[in-house]
C-alpha atoms as a PDB file:
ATOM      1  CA  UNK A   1     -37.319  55.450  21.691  1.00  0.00           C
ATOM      2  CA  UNK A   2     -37.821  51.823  20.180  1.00  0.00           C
ATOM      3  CA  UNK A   3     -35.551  50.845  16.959  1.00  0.00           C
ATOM      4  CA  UNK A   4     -38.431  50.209  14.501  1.00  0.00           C
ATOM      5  CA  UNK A   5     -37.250  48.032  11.533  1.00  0.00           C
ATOM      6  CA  UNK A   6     -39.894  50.590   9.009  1.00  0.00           C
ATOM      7  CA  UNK A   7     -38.175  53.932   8.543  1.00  0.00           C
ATOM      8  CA  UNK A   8     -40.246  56.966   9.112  1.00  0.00           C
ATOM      9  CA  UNK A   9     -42.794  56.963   5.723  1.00  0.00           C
ATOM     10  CA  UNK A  10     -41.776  59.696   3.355  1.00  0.00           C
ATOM     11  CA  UNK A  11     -44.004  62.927   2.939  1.00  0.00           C
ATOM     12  CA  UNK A  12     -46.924  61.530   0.858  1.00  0.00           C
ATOM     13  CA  UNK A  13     -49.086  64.617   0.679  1.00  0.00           C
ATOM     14  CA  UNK A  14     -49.882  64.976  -3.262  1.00  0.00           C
ATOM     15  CA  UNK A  15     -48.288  68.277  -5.326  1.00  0.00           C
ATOM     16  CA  UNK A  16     -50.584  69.674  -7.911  1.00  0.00           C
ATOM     17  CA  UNK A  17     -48.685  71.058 -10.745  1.00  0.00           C
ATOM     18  CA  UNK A  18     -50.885  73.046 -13.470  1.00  0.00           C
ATOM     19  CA  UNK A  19     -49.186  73.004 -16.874  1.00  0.00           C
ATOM     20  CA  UNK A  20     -49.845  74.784 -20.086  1.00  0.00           C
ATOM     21  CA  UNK A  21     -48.802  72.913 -23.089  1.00  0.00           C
ATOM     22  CA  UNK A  22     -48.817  73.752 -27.296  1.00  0.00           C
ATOM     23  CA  UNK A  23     -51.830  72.948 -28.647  1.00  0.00           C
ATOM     24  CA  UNK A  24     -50.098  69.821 -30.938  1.00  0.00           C
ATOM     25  CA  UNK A  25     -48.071  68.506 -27.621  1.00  0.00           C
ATOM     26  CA  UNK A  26     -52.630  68.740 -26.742  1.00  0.00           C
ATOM     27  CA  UNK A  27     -53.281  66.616 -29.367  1.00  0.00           C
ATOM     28  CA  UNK A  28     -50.788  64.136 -29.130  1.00  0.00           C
ATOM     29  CA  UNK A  29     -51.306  63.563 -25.394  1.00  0.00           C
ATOM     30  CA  UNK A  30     -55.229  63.104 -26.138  1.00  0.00           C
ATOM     31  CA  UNK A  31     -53.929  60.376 -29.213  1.00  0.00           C
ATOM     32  CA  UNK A  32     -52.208  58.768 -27.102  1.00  0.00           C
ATOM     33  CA  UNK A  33     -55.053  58.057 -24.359  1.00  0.00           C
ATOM     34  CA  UNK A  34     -56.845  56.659 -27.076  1.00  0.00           C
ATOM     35  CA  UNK A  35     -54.361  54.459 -27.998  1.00  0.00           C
ATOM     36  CA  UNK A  36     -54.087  53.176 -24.291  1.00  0.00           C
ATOM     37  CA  UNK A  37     -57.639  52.968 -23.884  1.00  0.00           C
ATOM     38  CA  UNK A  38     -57.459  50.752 -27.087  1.00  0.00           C
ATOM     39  CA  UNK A  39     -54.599  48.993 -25.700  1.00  0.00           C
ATOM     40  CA  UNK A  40     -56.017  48.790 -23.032  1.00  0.00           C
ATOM     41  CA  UNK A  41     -59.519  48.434 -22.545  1.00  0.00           C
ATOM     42  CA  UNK A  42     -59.767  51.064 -20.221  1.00  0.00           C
ATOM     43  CA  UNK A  43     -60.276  55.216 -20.797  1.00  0.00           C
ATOM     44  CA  UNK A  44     -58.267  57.090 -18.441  1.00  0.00           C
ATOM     45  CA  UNK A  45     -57.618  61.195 -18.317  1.00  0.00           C
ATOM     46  CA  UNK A  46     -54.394  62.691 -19.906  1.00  0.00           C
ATOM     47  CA  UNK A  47     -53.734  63.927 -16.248  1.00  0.00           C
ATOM     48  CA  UNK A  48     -53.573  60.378 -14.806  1.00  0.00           C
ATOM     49  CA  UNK A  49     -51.548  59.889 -17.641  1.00  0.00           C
ATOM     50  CA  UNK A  50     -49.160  62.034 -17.450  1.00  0.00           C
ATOM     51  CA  UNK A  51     -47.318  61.490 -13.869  1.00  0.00           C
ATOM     52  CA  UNK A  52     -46.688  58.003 -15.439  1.00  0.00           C
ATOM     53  CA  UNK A  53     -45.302  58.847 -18.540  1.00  0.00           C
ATOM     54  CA  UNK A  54     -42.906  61.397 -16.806  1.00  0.00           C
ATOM     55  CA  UNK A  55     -41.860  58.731 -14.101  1.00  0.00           C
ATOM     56  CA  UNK A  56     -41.023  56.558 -17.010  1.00  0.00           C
ATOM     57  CA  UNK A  57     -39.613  59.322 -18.894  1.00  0.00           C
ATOM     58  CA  UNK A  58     -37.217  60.144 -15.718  1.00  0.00           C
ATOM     59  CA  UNK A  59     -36.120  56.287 -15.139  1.00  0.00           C
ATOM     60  CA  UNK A  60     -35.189  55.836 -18.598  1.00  0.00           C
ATOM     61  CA  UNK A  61     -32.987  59.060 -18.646  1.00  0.00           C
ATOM     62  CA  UNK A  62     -29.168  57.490 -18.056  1.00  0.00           C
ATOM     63  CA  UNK A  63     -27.160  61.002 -18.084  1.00  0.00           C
ATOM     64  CA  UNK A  64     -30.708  61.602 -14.836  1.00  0.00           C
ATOM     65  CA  UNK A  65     -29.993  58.805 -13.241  1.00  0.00           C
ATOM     66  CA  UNK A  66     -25.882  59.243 -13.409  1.00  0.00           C
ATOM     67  CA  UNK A  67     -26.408  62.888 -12.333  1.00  0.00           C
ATOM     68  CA  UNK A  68     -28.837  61.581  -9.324  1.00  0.00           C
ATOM     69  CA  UNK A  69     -26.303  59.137  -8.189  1.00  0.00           C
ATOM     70  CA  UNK A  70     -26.242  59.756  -4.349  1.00  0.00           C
ATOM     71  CA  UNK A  71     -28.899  61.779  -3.981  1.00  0.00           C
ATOM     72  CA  UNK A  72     -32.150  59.827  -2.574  1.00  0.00           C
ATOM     73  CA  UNK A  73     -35.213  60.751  -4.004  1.00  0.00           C
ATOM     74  CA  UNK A  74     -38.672  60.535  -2.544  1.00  0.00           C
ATOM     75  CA  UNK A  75     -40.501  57.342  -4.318  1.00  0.00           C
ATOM     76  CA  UNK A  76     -43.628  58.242  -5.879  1.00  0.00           C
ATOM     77  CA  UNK A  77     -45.405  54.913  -5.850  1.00  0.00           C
ATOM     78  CA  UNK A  78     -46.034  55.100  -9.285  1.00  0.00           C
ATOM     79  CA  UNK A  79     -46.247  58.437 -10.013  1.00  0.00           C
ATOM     80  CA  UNK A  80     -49.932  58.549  -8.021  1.00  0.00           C
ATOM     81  CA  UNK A  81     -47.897  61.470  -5.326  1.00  0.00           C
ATOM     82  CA  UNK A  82     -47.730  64.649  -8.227  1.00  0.00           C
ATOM     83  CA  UNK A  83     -50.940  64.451 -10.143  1.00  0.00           C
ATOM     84  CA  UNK A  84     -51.009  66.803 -13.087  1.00  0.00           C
ATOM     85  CA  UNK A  85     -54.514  68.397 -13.897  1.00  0.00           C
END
């Protein structure tokens, strides 16, 4: 078997996670599209939101990251592998 230099590519089969959320955490999430698109320029769906916002949430967390230390996580190439709808 040949020594590639390109490890095997992770599992990149997308996970669909359904939510329920309050109806203010709602509300919020649909101000803050319309910020973005204002930011922005361009309208995009609280669930294409949201995968980004909890990738960012996640790589921001130290005590996450400390507790992860070791561990290898699967990369989510920008949080496009677990769409939430």
């Amino acid at each position: 078997m040949p020594n590639l230099k390109l490890a095997k590519l992770p599992d990149r089969k997308p996970v669909k996670i359904t939510i329920t959320v309050s109806a203010e955490l709602n509300a919020s999430l649909q101000a803050y599209a319309a910020t973005y698109r204002e930011t922005y320029g361009d309208a995009e769906e609280v669930s294409e939101l949201i995968p980004y916002m909890v990738e960012q949430f996640l790589a921001a967390d130290r005590a996450f990251a400390k507790s992860q230390k070791g561990i290898q996580a699967p990369r989510t190439n920008g949080g496009r592998e677990a769409h939430v709808k």
